[in-house]
N, C-alpha and C. Protein backbone atom coordinates (compact mmCIF):
# COMPACT_ATOMS: atom_id res chain seq x y z
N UNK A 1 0.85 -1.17 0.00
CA UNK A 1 0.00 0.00 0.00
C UNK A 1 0.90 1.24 0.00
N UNK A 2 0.41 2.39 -0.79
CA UNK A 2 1.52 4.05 -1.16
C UNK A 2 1.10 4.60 -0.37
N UNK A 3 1.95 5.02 0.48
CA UNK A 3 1.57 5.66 2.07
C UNK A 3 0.49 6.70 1.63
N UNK A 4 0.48 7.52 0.77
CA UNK A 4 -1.00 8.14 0.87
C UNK A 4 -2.37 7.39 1.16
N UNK A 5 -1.77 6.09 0.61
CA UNK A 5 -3.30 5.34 0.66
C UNK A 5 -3.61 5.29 1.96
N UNK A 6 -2.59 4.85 2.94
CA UNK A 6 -2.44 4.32 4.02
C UNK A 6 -2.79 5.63 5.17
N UNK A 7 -2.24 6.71 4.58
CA UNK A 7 -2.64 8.36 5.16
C UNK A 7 -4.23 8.27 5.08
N UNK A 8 -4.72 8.14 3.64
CA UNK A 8 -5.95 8.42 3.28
C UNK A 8 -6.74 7.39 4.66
N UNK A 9 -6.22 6.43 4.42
CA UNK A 9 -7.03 4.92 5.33
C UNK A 9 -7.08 5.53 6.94
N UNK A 10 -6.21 5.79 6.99
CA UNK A 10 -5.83 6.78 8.86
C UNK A 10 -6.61 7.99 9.12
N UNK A 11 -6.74 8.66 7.72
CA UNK A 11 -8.13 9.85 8.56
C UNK A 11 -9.31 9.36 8.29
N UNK A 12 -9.65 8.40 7.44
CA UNK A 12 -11.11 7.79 7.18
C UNK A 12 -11.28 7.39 8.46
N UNK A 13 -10.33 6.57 9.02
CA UNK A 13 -10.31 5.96 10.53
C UNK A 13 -10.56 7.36 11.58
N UNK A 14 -9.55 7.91 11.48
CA UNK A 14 -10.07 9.54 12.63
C UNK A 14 -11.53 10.09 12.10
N UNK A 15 -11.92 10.52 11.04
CA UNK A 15 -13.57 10.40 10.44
C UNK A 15 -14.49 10.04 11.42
N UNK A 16 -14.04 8.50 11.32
CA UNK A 16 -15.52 7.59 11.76
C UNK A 16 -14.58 7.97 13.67
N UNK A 17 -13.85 8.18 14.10
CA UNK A 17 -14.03 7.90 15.35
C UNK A 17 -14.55 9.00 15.88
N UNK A 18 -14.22 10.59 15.16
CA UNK A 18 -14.66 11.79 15.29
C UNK A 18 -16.23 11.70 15.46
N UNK A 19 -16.66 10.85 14.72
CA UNK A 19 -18.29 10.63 14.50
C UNK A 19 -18.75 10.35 15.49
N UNK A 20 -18.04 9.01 15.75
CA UNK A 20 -18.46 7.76 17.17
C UNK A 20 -18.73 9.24 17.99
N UNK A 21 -17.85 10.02 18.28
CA UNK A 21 -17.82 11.27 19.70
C UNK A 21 -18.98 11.98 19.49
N UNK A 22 -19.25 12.13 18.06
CA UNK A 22 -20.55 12.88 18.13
C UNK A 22 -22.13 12.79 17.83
N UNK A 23 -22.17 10.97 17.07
CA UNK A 23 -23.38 10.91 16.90
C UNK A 23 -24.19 10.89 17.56
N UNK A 24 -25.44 11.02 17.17
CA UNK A 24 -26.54 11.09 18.02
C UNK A 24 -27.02 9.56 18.22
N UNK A 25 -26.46 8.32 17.41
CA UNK A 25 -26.65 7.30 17.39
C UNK A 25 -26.08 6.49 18.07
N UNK A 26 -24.31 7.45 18.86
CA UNK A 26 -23.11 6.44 18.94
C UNK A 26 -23.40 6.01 20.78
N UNK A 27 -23.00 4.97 20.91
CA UNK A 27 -22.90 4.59 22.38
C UNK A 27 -21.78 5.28 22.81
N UNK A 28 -20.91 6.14 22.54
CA UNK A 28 -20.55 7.39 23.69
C UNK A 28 -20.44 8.80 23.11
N UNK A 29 -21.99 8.68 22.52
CA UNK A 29 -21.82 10.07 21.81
C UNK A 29 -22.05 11.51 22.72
N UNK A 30 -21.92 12.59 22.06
CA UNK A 30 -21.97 13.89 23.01
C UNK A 30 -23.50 13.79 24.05
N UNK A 31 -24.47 13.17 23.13
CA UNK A 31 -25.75 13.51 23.53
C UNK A 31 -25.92 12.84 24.72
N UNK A 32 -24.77 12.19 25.10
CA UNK A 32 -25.09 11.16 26.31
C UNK A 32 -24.14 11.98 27.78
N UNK A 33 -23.63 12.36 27.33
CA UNK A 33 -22.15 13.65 27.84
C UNK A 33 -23.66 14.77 28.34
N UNK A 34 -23.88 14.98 27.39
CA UNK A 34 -25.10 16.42 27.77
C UNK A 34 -26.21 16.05 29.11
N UNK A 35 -27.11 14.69 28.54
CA UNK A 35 -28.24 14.15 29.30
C UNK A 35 -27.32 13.61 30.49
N UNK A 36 -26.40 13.48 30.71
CA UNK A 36 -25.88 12.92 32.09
C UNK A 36 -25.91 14.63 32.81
N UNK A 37 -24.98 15.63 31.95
CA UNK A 37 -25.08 16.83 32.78
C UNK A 37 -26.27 17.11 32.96
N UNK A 38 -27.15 17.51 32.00
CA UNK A 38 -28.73 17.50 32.72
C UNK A 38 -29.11 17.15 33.80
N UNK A 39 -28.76 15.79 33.96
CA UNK A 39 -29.18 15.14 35.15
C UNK A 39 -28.50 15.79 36.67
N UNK A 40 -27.28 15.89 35.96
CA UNK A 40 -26.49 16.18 37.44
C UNK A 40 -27.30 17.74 37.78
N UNK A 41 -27.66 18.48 36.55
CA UNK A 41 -27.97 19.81 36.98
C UNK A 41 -28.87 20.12 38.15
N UNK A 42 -29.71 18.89 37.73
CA UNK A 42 -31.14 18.84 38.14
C UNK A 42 -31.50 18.06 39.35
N UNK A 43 -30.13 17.19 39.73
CA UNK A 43 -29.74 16.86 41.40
C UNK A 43 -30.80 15.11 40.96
N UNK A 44 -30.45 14.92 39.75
CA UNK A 44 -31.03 13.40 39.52
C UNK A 44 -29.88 12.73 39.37
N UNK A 45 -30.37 11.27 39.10
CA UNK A 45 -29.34 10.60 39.16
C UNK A 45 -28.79 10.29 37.40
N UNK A 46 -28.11 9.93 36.83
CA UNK A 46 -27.04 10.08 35.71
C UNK A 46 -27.79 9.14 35.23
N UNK A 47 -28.11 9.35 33.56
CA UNK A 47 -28.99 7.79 32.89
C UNK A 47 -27.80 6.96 32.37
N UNK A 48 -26.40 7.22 32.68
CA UNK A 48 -25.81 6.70 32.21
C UNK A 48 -24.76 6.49 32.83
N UNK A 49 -23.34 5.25 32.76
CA UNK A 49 -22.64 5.36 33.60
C UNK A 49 -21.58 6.17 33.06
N UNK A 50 -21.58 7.07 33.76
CA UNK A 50 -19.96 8.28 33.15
C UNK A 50 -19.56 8.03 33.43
N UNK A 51 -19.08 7.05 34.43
CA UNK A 51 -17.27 7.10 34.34
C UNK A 51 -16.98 6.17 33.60
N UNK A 52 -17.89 5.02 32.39
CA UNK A 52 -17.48 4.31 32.24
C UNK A 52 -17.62 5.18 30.79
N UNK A 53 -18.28 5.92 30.33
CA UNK A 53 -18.64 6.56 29.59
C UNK A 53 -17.37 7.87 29.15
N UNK A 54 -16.76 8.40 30.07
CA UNK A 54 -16.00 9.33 29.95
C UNK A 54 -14.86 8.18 29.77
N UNK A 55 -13.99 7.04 30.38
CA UNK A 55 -13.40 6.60 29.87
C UNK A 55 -13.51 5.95 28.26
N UNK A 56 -14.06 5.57 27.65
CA UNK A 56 -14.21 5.36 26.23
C UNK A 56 -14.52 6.28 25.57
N UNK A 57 -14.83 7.35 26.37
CA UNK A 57 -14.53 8.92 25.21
C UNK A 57 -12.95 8.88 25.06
N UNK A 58 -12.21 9.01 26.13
CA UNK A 58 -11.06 9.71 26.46
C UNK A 58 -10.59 8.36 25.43
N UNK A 59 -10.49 6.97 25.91
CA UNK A 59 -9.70 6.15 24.62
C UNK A 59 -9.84 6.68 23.05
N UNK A 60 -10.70 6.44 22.78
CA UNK A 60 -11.25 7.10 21.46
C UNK A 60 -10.48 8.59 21.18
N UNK A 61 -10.55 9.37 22.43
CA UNK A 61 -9.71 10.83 21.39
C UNK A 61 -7.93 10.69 21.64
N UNK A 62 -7.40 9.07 22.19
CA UNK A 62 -5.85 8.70 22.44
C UNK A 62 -6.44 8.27 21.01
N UNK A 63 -6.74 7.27 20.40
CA UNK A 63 -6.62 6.73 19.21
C UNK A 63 -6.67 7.64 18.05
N UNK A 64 -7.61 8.57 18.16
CA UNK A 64 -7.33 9.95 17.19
C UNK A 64 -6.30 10.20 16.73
N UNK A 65 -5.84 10.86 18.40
CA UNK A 65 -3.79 11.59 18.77
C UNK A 65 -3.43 10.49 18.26
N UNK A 66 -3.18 9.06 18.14
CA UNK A 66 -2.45 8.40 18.03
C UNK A 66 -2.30 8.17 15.90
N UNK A 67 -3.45 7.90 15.94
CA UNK A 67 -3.26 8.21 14.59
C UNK A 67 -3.23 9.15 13.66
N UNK A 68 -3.13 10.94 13.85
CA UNK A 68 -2.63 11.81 13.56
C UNK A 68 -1.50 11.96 13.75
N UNK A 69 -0.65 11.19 15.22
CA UNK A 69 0.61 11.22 15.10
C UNK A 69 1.48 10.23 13.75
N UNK A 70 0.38 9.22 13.73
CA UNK A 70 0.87 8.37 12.55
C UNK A 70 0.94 9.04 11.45
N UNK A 71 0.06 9.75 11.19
CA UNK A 71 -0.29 10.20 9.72
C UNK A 71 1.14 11.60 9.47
N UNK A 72 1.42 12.22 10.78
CA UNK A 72 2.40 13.22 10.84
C UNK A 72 3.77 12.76 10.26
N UNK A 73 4.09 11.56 11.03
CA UNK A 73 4.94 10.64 10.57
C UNK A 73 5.60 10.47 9.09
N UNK A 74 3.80 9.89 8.53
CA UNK A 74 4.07 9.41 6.91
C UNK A 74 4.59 10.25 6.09
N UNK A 75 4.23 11.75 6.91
CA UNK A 75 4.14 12.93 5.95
C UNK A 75 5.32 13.50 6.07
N UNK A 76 6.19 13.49 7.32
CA UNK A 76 7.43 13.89 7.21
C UNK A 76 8.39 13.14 6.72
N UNK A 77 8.22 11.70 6.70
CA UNK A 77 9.14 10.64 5.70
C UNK A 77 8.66 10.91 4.26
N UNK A 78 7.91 11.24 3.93
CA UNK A 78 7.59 11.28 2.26
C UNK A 78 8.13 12.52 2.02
N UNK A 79 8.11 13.37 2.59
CA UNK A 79 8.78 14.84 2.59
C UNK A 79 10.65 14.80 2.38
């Protein structure tokens, strides 16, 4: 594979994980981040578990960093 491809393949990958963070569909999307603060606002209890929830955000934006650092990489060796 010509490292562009392999560049190209690495942000398609940051894409969809960028997504995962924000769909309205994703099991740790923002909307779940929001309705937990709601809850806390409102002195209820959380519909969701955040801490298990904030940890698989936080993996997800290491795998990002991790593969932007990759992609930084390709780009300064092809350079």
């Amino acid at each position: 594979m010509e490292t562009r491809e392999i560049i190209n393949s690495k942000q398609r990958e940051i894409l969809a994980l960028k997504n995962r963070l924000t769909a309205n569909c994703s099991d740790i999307g923002d909307y779940k981040i929001i309705k937990s603060l709601e809850a806390k606002l409102k002195n209820e209890p959380a519909p969701y578990d955040t801490d298990e929830l904030i940890a698989e955000r936080e993996a997800v934006r290491q795998k990002i960093n991790d593969l932007q650092d990759e992609i930084d990489k390709l780009e300064k060796e092809g350079n």
